[in-house]
C-alpha atoms as a PDB file:
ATOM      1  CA  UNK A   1     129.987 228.738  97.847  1.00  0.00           C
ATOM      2  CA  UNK A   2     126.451 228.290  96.989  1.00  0.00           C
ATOM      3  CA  UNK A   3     126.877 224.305  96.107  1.00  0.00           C
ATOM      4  CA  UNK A   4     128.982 223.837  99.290  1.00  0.00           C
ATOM      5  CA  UNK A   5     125.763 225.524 101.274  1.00  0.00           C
ATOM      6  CA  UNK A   6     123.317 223.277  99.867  1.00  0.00           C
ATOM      7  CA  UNK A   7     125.577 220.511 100.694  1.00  0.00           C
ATOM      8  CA  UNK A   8     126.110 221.286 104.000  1.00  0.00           C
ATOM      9  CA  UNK A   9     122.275 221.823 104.415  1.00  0.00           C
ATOM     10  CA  UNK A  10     121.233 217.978 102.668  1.00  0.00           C
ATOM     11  CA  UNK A  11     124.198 216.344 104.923  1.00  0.00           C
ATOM     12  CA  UNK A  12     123.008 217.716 108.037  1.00  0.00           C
ATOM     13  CA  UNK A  13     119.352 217.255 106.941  1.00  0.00           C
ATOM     14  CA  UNK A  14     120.523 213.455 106.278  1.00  0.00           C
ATOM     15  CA  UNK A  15     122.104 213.357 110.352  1.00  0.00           C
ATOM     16  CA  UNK A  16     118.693 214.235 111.457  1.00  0.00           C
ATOM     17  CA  UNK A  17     116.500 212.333 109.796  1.00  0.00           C
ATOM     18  CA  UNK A  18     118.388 209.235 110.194  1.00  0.00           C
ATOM     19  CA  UNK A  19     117.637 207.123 113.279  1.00  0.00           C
ATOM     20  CA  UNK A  20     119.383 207.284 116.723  1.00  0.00           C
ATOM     21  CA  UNK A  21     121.935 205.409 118.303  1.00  0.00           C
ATOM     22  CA  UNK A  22     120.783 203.110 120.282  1.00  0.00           C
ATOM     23  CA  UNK A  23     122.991 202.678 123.739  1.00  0.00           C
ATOM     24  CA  UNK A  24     123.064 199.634 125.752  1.00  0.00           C
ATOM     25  CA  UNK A  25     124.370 199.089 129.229  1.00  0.00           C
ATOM     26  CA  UNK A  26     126.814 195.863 129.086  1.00  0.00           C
ATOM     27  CA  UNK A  27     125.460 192.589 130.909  1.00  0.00           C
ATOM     28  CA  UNK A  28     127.782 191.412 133.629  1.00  0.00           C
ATOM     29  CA  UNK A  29     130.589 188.550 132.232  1.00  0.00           C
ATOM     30  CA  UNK A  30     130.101 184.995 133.243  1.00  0.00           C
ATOM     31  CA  UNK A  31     133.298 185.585 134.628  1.00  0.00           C
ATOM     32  CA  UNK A  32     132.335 188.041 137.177  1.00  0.00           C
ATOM     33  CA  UNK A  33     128.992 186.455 138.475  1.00  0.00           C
ATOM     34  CA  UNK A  34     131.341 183.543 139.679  1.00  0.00           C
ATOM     35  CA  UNK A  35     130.131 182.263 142.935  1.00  0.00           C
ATOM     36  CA  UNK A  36     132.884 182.227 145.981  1.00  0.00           C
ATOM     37  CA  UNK A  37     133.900 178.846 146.557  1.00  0.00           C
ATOM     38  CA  UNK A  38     132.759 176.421 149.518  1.00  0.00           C
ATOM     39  CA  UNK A  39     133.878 176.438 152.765  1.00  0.00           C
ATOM     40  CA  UNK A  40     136.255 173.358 154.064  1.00  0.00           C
ATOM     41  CA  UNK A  41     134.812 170.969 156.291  1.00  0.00           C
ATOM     42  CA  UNK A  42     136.221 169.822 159.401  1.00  0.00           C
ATOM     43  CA  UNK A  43     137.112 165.802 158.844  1.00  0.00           C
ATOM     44  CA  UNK A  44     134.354 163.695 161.423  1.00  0.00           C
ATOM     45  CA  UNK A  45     137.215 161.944 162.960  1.00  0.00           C
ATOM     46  CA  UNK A  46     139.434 164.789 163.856  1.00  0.00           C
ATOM     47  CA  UNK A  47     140.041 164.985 167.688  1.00  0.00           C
ATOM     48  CA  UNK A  48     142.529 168.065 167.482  1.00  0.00           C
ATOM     49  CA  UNK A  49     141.164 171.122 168.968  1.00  0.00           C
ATOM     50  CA  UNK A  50     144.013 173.028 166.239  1.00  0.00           C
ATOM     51  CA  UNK A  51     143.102 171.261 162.980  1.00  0.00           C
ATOM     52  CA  UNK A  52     139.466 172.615 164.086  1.00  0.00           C
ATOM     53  CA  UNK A  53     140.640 175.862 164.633  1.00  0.00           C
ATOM     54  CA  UNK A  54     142.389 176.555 161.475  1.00  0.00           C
ATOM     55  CA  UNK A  55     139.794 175.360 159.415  1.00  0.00           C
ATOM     56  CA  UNK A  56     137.126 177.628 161.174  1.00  0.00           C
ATOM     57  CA  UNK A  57     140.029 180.506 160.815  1.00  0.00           C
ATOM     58  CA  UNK A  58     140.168 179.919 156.833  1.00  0.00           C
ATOM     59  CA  UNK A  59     137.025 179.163 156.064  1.00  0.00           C
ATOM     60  CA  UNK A  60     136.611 182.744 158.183  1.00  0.00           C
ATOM     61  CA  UNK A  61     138.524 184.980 156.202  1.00  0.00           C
ATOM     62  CA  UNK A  62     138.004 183.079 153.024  1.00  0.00           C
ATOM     63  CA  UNK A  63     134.291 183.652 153.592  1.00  0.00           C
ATOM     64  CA  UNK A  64     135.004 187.747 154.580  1.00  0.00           C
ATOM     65  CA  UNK A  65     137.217 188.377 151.264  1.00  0.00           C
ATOM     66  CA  UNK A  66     134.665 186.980 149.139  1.00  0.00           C
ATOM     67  CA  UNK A  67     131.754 188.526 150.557  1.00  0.00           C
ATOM     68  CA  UNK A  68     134.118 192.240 150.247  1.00  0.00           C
ATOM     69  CA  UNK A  69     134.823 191.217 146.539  1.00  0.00           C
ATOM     70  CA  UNK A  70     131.257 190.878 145.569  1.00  0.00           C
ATOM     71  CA  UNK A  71     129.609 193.990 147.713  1.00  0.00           C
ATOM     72  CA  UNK A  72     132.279 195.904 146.077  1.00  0.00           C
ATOM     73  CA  UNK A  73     131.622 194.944 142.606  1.00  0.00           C
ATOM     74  CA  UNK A  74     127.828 195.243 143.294  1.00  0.00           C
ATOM     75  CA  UNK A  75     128.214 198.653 144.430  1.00  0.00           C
ATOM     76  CA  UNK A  76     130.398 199.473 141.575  1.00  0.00           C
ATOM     77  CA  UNK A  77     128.361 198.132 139.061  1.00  0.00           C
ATOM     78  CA  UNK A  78     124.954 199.827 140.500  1.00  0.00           C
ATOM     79  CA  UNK A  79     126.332 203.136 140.518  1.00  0.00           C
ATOM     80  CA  UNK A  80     128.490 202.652 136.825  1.00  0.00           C
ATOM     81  CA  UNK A  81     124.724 201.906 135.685  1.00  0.00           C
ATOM     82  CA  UNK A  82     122.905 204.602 137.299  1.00  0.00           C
ATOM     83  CA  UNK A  83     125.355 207.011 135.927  1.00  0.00           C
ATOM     84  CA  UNK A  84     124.390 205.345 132.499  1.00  0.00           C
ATOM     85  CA  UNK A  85     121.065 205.935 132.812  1.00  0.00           C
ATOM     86  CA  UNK A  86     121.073 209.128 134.259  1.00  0.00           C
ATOM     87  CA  UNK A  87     123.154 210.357 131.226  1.00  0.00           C
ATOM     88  CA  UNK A  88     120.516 209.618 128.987  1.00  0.00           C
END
């Protein structure tokens, strides 16, 4: 009992003295700091009022899903790495 005591006592002594983990907040992937891609462009030549309205409707709600896609995953990752920090 004695032996297993002193054990006990140079193991935990040896958790102490030994340096602490270090914790890092992951970096952002490549993947997810992809840029939204460009808008279409209305051909010069085009004299149909339609062909100039569906492009301007696309490039519309192309333009609002992207922007909702990366606010959202801004404001995710901001407050996933506050809550990091604050943990500390």
């Amino acid at each position: 009992m004695k032996r297993l005591l002193i054990l006990l006592v140079l193991l935990l002594s040896g958790c102490l003295a030994s340096d602490p983990v270090q914790r890092h907040f992951p970096e952002v992937p490549d993947e997810l700091k992809a840029v939204c891609p460009d808008l279409s462009q209305i051909d010069p030549n085009t004299t149909k009022l339609s062909e100039v309205i569906t492009v301007v409707g696309d490039n519309y709600s192309q333009y609002h899903e992207c922007r909702a896609k990366v606010d959202s995953w801004i404001e995710w990752y901001n407050t996933q790495r506050k809550i990091f920090e604050d943990v500390k």
